[in-house]
PDB file of N, CA and C in Angstrom:
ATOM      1  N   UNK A   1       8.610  95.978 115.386  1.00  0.00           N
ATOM      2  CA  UNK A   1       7.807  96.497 114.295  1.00  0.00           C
ATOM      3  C   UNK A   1       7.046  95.382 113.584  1.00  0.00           C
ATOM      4  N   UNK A   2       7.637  94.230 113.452  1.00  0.00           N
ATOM      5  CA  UNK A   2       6.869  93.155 112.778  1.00  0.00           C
ATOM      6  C   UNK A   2       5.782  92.763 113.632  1.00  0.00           C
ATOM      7  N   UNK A   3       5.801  92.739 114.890  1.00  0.00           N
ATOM      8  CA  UNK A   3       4.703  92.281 115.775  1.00  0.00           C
ATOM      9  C   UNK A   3       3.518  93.905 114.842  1.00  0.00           C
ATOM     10  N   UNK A   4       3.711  94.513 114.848  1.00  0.00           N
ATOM     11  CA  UNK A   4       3.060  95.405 115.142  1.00  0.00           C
ATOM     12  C   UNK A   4       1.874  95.421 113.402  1.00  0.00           C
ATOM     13  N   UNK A   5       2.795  94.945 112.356  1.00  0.00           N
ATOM     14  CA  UNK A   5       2.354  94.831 111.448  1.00  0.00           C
ATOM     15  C   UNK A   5       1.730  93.918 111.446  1.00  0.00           C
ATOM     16  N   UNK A   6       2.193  92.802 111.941  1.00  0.00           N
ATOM     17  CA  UNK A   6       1.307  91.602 111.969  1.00  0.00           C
ATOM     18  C   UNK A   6      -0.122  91.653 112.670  1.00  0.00           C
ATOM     19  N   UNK A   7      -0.522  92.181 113.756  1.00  0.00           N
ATOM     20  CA  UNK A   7      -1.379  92.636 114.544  1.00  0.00           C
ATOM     21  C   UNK A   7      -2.380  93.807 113.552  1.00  0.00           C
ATOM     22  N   UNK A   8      -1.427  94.965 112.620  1.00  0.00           N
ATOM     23  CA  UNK A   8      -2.746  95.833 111.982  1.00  0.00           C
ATOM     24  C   UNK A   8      -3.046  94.407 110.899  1.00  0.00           C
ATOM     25  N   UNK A   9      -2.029  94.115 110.375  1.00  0.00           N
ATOM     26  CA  UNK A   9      -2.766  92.799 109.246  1.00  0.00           C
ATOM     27  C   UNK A   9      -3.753  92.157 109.611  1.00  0.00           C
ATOM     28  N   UNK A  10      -3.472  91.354 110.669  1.00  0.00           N
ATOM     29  CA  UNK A  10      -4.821  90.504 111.604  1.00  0.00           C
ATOM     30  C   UNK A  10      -5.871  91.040 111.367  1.00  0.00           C
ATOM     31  N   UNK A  11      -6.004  92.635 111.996  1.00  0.00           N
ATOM     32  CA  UNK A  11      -7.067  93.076 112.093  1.00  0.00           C
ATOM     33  C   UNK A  11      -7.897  93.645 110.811  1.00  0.00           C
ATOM     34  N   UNK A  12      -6.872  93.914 109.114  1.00  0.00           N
ATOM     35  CA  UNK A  12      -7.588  93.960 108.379  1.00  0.00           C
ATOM     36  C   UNK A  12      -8.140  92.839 107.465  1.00  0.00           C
ATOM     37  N   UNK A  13      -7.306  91.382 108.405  1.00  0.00           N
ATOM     38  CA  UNK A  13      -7.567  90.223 107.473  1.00  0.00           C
ATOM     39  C   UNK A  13      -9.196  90.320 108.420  1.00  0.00           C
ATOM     40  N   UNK A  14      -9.318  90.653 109.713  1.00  0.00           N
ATOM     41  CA  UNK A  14     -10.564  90.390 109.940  1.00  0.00           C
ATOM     42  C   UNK A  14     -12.012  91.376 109.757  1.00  0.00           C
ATOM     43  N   UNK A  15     -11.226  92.085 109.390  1.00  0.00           N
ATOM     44  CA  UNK A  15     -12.705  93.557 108.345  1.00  0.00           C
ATOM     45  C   UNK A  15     -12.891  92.637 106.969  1.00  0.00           C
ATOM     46  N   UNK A  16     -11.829  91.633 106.443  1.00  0.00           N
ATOM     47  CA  UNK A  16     -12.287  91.227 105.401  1.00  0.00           C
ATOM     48  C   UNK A  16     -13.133  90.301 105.350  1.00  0.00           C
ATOM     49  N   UNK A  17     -13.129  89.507 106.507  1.00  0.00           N
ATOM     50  CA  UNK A  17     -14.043  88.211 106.649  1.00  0.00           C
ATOM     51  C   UNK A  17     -15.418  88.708 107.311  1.00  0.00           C
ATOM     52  N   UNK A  18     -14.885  89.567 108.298  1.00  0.00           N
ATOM     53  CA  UNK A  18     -16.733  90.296 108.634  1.00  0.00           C
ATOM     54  C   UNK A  18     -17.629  91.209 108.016  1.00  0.00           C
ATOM     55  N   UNK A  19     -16.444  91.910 107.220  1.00  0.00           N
ATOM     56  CA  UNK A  19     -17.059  93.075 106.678  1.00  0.00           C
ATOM     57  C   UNK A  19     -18.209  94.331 107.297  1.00  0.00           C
ATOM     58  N   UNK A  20     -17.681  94.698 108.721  1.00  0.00           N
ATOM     59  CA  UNK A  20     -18.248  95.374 109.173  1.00  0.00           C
ATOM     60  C   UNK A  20     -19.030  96.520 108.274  1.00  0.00           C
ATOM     61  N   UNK A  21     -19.950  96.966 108.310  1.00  0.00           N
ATOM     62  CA  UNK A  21     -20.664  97.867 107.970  1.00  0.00           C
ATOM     63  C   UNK A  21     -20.332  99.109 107.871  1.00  0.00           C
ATOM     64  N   UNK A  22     -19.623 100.053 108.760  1.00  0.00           N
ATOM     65  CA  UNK A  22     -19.047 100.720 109.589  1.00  0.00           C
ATOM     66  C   UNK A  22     -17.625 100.978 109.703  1.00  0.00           C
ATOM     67  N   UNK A  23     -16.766  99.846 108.802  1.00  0.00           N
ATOM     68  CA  UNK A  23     -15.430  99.479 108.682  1.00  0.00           C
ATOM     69  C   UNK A  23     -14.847 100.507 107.262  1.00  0.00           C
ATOM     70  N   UNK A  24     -13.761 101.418 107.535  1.00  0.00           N
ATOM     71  CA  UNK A  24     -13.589 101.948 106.379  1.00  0.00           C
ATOM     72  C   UNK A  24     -12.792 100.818 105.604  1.00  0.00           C
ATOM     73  N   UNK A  25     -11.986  99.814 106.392  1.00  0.00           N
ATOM     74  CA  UNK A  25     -11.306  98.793 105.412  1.00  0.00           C
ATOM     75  C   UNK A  25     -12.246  97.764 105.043  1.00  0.00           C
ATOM     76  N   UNK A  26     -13.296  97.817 105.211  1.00  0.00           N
ATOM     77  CA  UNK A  26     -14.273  96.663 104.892  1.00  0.00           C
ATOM     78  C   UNK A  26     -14.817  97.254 103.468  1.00  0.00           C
ATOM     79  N   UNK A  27     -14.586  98.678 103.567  1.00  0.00           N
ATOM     80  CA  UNK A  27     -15.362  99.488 102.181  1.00  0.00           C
ATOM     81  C   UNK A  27     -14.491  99.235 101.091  1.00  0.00           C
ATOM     82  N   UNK A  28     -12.817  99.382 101.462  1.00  0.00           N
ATOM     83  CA  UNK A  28     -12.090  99.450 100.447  1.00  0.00           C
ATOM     84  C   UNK A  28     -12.100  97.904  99.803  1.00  0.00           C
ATOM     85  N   UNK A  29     -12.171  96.511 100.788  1.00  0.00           N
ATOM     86  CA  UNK A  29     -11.937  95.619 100.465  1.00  0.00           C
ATOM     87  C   UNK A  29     -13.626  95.352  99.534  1.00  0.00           C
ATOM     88  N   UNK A  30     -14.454  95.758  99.301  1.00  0.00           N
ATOM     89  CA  UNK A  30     -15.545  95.302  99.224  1.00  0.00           C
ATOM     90  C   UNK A  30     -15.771  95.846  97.385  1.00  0.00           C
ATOM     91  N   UNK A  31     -15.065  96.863  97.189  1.00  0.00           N
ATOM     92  CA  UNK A  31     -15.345  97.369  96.483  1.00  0.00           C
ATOM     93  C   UNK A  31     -16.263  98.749  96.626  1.00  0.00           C
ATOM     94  N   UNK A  32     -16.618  98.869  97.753  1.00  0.00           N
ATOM     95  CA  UNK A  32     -17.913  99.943  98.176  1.00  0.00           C
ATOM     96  C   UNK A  32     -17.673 101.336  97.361  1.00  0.00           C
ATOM     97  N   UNK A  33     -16.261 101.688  97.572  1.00  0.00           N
ATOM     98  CA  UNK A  33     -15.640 102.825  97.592  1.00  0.00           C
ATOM     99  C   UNK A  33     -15.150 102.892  95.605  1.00  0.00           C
ATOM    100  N   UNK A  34     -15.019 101.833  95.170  1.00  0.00           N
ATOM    101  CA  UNK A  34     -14.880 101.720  93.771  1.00  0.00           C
ATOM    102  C   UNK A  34     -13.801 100.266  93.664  1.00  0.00           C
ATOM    103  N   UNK A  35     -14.127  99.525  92.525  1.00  0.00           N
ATOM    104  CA  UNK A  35     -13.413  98.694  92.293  1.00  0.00           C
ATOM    105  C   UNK A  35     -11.827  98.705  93.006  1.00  0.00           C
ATOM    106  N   UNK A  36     -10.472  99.586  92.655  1.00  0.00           N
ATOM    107  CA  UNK A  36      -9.488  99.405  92.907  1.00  0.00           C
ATOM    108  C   UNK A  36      -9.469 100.897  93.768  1.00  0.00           C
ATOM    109  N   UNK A  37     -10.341 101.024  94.842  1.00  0.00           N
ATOM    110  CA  UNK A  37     -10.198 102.032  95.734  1.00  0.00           C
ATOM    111  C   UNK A  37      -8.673 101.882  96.748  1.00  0.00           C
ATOM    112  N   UNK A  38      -8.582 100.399  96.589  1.00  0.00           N
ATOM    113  CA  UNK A  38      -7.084 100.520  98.039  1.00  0.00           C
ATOM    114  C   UNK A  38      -6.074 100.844  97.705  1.00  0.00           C
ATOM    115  N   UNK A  39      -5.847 100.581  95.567  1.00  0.00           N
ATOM    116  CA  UNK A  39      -5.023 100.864  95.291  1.00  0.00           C
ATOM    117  C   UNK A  39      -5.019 102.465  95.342  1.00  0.00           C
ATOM    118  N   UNK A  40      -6.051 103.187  94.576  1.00  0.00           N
ATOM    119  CA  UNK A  40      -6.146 104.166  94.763  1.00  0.00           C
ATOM    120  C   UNK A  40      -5.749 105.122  95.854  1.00  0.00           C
ATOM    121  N   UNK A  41      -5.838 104.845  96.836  1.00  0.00           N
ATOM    122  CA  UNK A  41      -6.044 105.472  98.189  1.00  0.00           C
ATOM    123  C   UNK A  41      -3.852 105.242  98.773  1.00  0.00           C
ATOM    124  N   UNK A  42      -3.858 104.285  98.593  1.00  0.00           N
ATOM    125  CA  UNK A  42      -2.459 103.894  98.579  1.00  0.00           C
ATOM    126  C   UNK A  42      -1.647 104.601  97.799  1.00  0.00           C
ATOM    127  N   UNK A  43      -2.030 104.939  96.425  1.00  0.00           N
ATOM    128  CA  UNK A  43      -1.127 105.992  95.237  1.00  0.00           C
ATOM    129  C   UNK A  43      -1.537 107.397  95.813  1.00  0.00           C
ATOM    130  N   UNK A  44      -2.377 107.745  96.485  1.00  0.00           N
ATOM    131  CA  UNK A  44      -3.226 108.995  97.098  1.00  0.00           C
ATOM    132  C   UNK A  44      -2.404 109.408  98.272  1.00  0.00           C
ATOM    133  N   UNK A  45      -1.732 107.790  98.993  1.00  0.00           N
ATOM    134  CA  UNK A  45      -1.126 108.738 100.607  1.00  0.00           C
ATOM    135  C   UNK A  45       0.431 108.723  99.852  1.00  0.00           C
ATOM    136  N   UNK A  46       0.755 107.944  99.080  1.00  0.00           N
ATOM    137  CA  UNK A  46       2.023 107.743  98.362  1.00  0.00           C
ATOM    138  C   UNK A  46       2.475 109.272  98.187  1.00  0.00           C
ATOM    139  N   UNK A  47       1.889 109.742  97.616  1.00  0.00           N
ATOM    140  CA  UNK A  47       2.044 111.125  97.151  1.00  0.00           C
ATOM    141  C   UNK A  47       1.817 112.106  97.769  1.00  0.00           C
ATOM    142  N   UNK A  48       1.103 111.897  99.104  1.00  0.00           N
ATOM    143  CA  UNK A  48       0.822 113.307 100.507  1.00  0.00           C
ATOM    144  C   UNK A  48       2.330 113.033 100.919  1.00  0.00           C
ATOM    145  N   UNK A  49       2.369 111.414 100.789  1.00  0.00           N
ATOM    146  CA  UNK A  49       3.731 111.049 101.906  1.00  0.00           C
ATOM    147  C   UNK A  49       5.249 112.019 101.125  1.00  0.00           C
ATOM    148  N   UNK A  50       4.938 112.125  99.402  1.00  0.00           N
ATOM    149  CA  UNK A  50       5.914 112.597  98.740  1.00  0.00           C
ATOM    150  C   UNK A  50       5.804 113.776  99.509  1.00  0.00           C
ATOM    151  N   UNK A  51       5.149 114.674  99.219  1.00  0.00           N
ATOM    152  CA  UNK A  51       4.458 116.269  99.562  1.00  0.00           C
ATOM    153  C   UNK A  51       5.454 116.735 101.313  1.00  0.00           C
ATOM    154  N   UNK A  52       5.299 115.790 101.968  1.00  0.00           N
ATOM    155  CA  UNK A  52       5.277 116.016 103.132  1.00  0.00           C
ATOM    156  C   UNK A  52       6.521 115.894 103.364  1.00  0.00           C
ATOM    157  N   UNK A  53       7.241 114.987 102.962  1.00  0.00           N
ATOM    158  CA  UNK A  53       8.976 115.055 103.154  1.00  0.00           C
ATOM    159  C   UNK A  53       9.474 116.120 101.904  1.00  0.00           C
ATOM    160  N   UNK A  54       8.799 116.594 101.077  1.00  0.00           N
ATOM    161  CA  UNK A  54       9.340 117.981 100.357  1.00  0.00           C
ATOM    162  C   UNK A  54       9.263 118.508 101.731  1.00  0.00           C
ATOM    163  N   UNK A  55       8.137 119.083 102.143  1.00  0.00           N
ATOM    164  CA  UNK A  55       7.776 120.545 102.884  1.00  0.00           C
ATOM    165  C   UNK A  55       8.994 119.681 104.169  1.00  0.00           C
ATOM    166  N   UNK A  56       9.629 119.049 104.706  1.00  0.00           N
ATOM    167  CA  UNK A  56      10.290 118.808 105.791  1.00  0.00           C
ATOM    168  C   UNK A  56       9.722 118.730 106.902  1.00  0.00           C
ATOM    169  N   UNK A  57       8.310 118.195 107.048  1.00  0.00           N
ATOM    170  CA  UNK A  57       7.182 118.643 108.372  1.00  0.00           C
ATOM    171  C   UNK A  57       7.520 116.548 108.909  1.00  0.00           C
ATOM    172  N   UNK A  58       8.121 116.685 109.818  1.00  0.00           N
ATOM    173  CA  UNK A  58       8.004 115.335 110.119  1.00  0.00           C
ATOM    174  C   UNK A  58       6.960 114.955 110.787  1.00  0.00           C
ATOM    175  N   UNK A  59       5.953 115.481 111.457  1.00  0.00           N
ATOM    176  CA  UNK A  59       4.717 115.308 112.269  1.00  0.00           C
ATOM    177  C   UNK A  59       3.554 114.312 110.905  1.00  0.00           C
ATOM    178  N   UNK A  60       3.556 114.859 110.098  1.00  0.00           N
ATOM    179  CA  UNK A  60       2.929 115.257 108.918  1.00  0.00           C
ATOM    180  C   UNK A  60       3.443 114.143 108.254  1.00  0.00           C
ATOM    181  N   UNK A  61       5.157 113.573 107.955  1.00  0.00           N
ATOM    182  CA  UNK A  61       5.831 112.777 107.316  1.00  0.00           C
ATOM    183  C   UNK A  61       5.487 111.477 108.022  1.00  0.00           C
ATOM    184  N   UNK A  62       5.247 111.587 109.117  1.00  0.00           N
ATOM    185  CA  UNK A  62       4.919 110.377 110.429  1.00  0.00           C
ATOM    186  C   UNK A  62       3.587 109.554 109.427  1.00  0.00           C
ATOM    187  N   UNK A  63       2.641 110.943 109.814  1.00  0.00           N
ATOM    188  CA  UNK A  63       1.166 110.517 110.046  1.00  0.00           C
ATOM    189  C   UNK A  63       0.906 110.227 107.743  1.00  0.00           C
ATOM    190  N   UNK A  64       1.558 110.800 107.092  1.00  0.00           N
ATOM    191  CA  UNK A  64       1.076 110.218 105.793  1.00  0.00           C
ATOM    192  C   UNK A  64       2.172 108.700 105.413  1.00  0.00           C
ATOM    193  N   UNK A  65       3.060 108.476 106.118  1.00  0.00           N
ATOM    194  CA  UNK A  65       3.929 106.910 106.104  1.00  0.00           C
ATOM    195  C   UNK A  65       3.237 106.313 106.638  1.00  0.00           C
ATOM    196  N   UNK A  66       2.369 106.712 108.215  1.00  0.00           N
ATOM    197  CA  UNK A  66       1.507 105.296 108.365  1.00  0.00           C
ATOM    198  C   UNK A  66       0.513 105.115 107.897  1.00  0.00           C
ATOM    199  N   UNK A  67      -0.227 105.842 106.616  1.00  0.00           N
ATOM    200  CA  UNK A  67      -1.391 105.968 106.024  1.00  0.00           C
ATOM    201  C   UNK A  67      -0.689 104.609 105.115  1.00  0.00           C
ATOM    202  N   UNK A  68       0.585 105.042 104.251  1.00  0.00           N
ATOM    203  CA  UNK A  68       0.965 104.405 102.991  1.00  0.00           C
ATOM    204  C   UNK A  68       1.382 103.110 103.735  1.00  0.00           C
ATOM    205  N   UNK A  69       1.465 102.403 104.665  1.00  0.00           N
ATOM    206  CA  UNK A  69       1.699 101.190 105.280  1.00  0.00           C
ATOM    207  C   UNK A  69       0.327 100.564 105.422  1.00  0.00           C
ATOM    208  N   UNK A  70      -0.633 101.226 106.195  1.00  0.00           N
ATOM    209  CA  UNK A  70      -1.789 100.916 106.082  1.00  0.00           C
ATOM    210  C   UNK A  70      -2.531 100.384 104.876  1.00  0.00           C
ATOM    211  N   UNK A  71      -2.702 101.522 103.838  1.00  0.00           N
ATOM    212  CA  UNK A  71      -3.336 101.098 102.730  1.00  0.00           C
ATOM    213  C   UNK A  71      -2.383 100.255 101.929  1.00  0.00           C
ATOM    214  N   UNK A  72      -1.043 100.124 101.925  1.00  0.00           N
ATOM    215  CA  UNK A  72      -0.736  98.979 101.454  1.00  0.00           C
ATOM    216  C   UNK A  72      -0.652  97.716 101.770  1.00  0.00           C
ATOM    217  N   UNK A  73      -1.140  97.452 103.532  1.00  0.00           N
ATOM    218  CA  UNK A  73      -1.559  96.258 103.987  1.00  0.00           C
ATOM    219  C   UNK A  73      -2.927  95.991 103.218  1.00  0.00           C
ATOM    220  N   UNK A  74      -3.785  96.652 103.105  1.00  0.00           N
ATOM    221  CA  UNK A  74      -5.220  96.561 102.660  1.00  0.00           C
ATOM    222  C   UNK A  74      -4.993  96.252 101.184  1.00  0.00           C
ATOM    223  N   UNK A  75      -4.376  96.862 100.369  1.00  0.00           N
ATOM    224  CA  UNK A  75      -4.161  96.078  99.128  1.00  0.00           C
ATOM    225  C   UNK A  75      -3.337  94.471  98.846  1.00  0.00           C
ATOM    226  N   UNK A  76      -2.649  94.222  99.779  1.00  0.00           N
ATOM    227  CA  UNK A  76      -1.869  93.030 100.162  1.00  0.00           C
ATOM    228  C   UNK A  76      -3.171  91.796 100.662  1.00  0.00           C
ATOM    229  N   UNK A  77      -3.743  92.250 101.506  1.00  0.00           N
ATOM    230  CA  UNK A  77      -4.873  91.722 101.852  1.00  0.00           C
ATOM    231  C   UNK A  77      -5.808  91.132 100.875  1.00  0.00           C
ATOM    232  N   UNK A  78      -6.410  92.254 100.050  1.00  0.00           N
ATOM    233  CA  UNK A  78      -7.136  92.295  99.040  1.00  0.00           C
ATOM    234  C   UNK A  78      -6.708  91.430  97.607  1.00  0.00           C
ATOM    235  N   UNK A  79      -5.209  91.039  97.632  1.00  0.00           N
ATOM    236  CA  UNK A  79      -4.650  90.090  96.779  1.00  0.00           C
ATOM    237  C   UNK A  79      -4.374  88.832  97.497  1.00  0.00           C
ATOM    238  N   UNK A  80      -4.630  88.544  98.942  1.00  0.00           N
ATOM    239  CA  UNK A  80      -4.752  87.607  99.235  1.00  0.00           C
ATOM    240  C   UNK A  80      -2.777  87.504  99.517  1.00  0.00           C
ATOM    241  N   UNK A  81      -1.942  88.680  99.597  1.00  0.00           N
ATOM    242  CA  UNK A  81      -0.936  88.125  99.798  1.00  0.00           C
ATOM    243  C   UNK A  81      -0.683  88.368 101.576  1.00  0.00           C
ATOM    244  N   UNK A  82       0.309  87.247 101.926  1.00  0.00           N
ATOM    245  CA  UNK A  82       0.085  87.039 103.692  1.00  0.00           C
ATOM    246  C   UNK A  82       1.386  88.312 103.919  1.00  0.00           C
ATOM    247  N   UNK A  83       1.144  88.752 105.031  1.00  0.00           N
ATOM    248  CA  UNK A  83       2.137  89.542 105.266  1.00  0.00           C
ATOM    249  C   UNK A  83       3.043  89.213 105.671  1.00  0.00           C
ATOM    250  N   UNK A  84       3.541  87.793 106.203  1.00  0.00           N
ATOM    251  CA  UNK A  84       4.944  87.430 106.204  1.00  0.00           C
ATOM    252  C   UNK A  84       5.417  87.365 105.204  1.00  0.00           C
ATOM    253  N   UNK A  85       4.787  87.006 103.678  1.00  0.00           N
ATOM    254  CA  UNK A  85       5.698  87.109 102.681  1.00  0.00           C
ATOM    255  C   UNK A  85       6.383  88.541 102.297  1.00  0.00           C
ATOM    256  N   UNK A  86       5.716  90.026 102.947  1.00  0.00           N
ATOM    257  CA  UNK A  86       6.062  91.172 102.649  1.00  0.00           C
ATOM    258  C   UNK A  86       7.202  91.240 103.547  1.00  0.00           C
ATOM    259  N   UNK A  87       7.332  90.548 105.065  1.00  0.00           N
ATOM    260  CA  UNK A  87       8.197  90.518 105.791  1.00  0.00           C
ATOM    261  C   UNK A  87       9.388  89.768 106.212  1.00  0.00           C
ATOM    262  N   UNK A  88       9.471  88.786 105.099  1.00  0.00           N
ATOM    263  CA  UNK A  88      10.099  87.671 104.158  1.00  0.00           C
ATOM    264  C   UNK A  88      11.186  88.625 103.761  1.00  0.00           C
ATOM    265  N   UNK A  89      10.299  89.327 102.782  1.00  0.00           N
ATOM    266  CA  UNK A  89      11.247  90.191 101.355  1.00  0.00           C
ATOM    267  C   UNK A  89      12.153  90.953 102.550  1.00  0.00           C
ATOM    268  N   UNK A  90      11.307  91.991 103.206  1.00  0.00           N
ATOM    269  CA  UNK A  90      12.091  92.664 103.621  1.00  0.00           C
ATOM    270  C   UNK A  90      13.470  92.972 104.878  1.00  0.00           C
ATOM    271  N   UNK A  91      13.489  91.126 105.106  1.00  0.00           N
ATOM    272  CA  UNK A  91      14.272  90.192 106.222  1.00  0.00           C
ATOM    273  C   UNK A  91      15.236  90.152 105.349  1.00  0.00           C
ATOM    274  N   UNK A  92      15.551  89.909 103.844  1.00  0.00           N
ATOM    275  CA  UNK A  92      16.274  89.790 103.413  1.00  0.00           C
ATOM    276  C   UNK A  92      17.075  90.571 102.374  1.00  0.00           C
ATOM    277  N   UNK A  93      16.335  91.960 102.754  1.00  0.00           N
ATOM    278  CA  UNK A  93      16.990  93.016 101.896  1.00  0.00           C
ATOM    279  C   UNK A  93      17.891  93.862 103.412  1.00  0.00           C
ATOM    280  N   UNK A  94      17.836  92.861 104.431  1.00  0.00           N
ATOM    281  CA  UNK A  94      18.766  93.939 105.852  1.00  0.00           C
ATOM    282  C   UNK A  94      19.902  93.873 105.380  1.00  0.00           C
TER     283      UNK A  94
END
């Protein structure tokens, strides 16, 4: 799993340096979408992700957890924090 995070990180540390046009993480990091859109969007799947383990739909519980991993790489990003330090913390809460 850490390979795997490390690899989506890579790829949104590199929407941040190119800023594709075309990139929905290039929008959030840019501001395009509104100043604190990643946070936004992150408190947005936070709460589908709540929704979805009420209703017991794990298909659904899958697909809004990897939203809230996602957009919280993109806000991690966006503070400039590296994702080994997120994978630091969580090496040592096993």
């Amino acid at each position: 799993m850490n390979d795997a995070l490390r690899e989506l990180y890579a790829v949104i540390e590199d929407r941040k340096e190119t800023l594709p046009e075309d990139s929905y993480t290039a929008s959030l990091l840019t501001h395009e979408k509104g100043e604190n859109a990643a946070l936004e969007k992150f408190g947005e799947e936070a709460t589908e992700f709540v929704l979805a383990a009420k209703d017991g739909d794990e298909d659904e519980l899958a697909n809004e957890g990897a939203d809230v991993v996602y957009h919280m790489l993109v806000a991690l990003a966006q503070q400039d924090v590296d994702v080994d330090a997120l994978l630091d913390e969580l090496e040592e809460r096993r």
